[in-house]
N, C-alpha and C. Protein backbone atom coordinates (compact mmCIF):
# COMPACT_ATOMS: atom_id res chain seq x y z
N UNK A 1 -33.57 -77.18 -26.72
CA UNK A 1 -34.21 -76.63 -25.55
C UNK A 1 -35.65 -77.12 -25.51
N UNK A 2 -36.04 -77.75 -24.70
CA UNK A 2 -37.38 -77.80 -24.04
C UNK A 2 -38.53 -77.26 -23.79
N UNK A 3 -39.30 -77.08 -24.63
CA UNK A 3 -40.49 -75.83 -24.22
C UNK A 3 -41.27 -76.77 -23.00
N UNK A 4 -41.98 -75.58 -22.58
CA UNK A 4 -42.82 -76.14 -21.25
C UNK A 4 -43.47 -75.04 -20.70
N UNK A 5 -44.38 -75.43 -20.36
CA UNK A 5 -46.10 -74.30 -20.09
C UNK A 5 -44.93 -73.31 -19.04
N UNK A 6 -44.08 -73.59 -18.38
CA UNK A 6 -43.88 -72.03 -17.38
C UNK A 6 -43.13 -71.38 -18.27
N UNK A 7 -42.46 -71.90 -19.56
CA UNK A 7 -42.00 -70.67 -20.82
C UNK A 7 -43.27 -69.82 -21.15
N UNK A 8 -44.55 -70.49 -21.53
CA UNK A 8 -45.02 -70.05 -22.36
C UNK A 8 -45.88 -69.09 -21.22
N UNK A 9 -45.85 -69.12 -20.06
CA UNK A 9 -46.30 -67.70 -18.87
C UNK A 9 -45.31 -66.96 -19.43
N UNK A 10 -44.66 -66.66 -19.60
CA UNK A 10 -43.35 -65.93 -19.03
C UNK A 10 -43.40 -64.88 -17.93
N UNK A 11 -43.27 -63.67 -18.14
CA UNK A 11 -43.23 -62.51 -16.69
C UNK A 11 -44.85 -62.10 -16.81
N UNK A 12 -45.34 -61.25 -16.16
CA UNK A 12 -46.68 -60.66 -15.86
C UNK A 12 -46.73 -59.52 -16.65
N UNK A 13 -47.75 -59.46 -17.51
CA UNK A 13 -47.73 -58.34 -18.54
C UNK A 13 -49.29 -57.54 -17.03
N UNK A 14 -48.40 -55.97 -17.63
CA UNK A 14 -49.33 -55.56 -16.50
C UNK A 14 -51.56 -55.23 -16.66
N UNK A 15 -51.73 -54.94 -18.41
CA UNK A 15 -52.87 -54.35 -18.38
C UNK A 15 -53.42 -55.93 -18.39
N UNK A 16 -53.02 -57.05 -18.69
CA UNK A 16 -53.35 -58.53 -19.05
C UNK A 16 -53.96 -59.11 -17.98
N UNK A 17 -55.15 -58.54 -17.85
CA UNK A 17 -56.39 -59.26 -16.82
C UNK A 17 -57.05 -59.98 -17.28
N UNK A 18 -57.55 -60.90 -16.60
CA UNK A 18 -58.57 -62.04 -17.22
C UNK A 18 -59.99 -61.39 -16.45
N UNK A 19 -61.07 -60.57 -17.29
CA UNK A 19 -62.78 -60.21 -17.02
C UNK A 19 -63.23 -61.29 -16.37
N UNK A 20 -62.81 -62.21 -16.39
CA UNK A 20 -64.26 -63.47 -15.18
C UNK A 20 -63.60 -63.48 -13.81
N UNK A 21 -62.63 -63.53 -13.81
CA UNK A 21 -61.89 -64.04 -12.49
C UNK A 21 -61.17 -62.92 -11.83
N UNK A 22 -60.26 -61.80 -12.59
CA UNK A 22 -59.92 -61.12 -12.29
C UNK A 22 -58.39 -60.99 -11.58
N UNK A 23 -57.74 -62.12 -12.33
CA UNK A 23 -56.21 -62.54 -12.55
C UNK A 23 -55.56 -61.67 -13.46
N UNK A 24 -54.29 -62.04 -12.64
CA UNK A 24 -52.95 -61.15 -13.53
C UNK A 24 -52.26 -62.42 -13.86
N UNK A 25 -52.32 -63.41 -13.18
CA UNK A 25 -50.92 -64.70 -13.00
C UNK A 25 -51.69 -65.49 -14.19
N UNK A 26 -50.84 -66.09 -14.87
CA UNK A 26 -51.17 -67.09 -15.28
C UNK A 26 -51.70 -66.64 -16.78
N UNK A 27 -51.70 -65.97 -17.60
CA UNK A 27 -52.53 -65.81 -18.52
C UNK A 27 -51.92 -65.56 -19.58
N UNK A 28 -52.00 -65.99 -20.71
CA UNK A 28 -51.13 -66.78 -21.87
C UNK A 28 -51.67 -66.63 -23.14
N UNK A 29 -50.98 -66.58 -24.44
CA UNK A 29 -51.36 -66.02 -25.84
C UNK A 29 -52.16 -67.13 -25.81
N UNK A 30 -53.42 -67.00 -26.70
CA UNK A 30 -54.44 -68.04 -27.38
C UNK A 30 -54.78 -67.79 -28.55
N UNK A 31 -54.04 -67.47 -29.52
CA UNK A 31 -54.15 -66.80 -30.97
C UNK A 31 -54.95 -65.89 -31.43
N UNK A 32 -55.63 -65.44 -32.28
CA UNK A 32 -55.73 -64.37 -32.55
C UNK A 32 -57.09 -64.52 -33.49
N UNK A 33 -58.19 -63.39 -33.06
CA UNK A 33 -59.03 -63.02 -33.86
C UNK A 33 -59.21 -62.74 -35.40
N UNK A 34 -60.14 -62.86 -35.92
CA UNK A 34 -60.23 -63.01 -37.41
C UNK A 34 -59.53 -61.35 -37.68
N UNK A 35 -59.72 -60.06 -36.92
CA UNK A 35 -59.31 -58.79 -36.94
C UNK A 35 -58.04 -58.53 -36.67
N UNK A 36 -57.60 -59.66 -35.82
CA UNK A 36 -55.78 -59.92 -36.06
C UNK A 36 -55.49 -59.17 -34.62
N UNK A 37 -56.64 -59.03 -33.66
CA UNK A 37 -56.35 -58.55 -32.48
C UNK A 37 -55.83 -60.15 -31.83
N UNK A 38 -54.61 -59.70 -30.68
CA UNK A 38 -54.81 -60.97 -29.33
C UNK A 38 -55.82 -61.10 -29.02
N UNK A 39 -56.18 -62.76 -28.76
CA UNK A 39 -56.51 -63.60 -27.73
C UNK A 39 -55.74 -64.08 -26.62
N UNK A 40 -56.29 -63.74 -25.29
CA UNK A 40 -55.41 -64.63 -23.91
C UNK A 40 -56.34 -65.65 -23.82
N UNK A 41 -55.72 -66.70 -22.55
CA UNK A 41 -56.34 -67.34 -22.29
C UNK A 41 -56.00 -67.57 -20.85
N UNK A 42 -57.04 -67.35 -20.15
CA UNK A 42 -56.75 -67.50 -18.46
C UNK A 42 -56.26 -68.80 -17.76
N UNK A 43 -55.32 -69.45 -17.37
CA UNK A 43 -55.11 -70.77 -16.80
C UNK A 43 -55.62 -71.26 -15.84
N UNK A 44 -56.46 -69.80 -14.63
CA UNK A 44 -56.67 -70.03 -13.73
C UNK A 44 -58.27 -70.38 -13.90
N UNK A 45 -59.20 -69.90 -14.67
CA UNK A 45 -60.62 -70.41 -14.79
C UNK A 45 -61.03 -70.53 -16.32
N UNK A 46 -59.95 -70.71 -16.95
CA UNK A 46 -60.10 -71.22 -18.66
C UNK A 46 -61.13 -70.03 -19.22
N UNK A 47 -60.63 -69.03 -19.52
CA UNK A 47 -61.65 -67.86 -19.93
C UNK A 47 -60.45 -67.75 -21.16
N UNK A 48 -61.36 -67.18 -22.54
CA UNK A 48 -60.75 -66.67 -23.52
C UNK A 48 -61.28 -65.58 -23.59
N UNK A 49 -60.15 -64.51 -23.81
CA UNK A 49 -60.58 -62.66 -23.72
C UNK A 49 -59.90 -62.55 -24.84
N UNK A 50 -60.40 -61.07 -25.34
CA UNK A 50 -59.70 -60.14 -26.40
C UNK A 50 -58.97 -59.30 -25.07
N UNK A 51 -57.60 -58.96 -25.26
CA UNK A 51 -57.33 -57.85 -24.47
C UNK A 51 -57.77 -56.87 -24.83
N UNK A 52 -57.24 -55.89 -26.15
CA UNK A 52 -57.67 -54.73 -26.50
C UNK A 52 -58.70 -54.90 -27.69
N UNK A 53 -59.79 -54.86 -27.65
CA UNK A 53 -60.43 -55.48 -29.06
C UNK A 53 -60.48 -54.10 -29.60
N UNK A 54 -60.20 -54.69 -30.96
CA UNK A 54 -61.01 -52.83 -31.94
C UNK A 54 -62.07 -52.34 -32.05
N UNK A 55 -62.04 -51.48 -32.42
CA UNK A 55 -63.43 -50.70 -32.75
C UNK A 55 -63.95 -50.03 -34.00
N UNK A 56 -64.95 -50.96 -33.99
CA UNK A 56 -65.15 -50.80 -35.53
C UNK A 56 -65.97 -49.27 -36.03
N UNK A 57 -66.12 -48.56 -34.61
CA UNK A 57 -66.82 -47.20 -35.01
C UNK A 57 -66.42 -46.22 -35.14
N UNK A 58 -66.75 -45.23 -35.71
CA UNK A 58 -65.99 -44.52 -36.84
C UNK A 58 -66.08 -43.04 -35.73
N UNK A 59 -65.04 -42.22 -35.83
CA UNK A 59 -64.79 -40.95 -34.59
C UNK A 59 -66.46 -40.19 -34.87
N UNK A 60 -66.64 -39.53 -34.06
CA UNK A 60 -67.57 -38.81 -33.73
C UNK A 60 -67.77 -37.57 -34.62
N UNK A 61 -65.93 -36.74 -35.11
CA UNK A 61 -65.88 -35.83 -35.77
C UNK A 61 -66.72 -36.10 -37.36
N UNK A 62 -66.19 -37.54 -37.86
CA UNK A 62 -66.91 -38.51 -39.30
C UNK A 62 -68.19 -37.96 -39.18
N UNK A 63 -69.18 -38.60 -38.20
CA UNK A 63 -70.66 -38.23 -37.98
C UNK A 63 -70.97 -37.08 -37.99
N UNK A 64 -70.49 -36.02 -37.54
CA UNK A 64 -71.17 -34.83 -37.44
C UNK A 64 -70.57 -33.97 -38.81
N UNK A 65 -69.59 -34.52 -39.33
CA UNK A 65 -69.64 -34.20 -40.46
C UNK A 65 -70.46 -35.09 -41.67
N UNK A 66 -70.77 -35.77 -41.91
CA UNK A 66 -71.14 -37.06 -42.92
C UNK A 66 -73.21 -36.23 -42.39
N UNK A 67 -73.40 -36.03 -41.20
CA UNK A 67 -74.56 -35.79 -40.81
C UNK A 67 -74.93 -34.19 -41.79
N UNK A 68 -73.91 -33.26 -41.35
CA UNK A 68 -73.94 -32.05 -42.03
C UNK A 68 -73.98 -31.66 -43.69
N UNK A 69 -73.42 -32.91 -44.27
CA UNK A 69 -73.29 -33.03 -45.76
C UNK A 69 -74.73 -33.44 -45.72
N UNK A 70 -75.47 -34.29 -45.12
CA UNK A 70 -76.68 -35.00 -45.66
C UNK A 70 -77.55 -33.83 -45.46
N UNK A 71 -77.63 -32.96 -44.44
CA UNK A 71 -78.27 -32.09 -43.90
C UNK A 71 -77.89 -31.04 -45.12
N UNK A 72 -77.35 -30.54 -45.69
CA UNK A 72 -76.75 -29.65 -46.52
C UNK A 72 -77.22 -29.65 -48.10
N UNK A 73 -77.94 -30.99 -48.14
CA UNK A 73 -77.84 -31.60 -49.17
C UNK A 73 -78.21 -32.72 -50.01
N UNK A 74 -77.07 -33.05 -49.79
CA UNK A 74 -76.00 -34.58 -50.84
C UNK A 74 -77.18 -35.63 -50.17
N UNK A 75 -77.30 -36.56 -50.92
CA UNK A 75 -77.95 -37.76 -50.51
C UNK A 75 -77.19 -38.50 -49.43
N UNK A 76 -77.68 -39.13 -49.20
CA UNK A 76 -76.95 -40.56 -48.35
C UNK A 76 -76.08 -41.70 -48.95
N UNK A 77 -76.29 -41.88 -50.08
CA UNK A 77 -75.53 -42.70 -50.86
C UNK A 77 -73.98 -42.13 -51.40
N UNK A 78 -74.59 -40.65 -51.54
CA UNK A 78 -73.68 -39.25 -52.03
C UNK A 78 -72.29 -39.19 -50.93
N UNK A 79 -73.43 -38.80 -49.66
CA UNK A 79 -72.53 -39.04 -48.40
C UNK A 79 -71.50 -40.32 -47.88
N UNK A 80 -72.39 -41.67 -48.72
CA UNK A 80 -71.32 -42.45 -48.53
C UNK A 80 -69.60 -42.35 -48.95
N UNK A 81 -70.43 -42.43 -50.11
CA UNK A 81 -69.19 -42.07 -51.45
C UNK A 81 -68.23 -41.30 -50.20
N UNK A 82 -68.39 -39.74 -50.40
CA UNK A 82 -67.96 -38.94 -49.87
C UNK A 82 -67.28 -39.38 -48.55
N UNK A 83 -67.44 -40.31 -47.76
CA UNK A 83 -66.54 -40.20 -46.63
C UNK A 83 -66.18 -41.93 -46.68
N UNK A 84 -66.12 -42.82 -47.84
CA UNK A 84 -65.72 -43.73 -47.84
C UNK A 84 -66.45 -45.09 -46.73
N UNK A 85 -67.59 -44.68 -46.47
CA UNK A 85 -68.85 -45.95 -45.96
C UNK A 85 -69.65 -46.54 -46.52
N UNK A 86 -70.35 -46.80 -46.16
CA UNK A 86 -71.71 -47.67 -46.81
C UNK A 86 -72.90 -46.37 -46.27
N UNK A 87 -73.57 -46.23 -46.66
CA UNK A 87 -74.99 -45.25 -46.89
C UNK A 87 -75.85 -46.05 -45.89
N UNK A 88 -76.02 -46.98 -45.57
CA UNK A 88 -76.52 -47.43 -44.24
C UNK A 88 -76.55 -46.93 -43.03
N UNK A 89 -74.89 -46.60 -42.95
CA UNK A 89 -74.08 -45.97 -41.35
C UNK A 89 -75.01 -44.93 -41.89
N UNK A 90 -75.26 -44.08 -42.69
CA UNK A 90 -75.53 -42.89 -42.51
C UNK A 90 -76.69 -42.32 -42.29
N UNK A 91 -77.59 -43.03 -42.79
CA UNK A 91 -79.15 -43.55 -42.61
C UNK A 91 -79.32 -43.88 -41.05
N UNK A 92 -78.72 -44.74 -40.88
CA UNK A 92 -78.58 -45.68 -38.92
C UNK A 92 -78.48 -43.85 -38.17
N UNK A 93 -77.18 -43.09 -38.81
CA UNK A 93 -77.06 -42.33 -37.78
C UNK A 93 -78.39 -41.01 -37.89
N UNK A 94 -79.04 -40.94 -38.97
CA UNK A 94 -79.87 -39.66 -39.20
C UNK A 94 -80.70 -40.22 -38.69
N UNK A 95 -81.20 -41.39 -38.17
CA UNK A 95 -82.44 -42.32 -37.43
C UNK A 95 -81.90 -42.16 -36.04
N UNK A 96 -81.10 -42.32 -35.42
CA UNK A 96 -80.35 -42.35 -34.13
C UNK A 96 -80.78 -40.78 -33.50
N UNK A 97 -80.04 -40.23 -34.53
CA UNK A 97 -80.14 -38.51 -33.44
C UNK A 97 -80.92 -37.89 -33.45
N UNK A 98 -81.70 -37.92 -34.79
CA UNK A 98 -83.57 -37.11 -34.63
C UNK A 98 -83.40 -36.03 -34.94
N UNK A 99 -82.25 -35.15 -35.88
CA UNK A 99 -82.38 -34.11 -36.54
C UNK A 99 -81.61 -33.12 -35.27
N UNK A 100 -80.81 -33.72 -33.56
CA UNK A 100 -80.38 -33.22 -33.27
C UNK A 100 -78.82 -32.36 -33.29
N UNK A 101 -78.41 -33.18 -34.53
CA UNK A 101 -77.28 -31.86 -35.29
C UNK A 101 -77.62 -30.55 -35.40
N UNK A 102 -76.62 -29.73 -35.44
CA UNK A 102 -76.80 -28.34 -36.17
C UNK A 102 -76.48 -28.79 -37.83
N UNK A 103 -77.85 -28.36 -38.59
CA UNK A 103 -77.62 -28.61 -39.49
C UNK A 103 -77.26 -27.36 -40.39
N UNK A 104 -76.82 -26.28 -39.98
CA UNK A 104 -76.03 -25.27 -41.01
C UNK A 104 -74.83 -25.60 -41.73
N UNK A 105 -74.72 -25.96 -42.82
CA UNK A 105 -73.71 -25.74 -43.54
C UNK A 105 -72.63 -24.85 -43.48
N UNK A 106 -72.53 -24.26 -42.76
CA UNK A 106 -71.26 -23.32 -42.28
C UNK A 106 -70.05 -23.51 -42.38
N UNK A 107 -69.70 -24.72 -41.57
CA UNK A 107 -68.10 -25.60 -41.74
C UNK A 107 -67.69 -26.11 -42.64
N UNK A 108 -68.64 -26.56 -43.73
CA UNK A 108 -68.32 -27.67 -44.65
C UNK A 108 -67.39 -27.13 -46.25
């Protein structure tokens, strides 16, 4: 059997938009990110997209807890340990919010 570029379209996947142009037709696997997410690739204005890319940031519930241990306490390095990060994120986030947590130990 014969491969040939209208195999490799096949049917219209529906969320599979191309961001520059704003096509559904035409848009085709282009391998894959070092994170092992898809790459498309648009036929109609040669754009390479992530469809769904990941996210490398950690839920909101993590922070306000990881925030409350530091607040409570435990160092930042302590806090890493403790929720399996690097002591950086945790530092970045006690610089970010300005002490606007509730910092009672209550939940923890």
């Amino acid at each position: 059997m014969m491969y040939t570029e209208d195999m490799r379209i096949g049917e219209r996947i529906e969320d599979r938009k191309c961001p520059k142009c704003g096509s559904v037709e035409k848009q085709v696997k282009s391998g894959i990110n070092p994170s092992g997410t898809q790459r498309n690739l648009c036929r109609l204005c040669g754009c390479r997209y992530t469809h769904n890319p990941k996210t490398r940031e950690k839920p909101e519930e993590i922070k306000v807890l990881a925030l409350r241990a530091y607040y409570s306490g435990v160092s930042g390095r302590g806090v890493g340990k403790i929720f399996g990060m690097s002591h950086i994120n945790v530092m970045n986030w006690i610089k970010k919010n300005g002490g606007s947590v509730d910092k009672s130990a209550d939940e923890i």
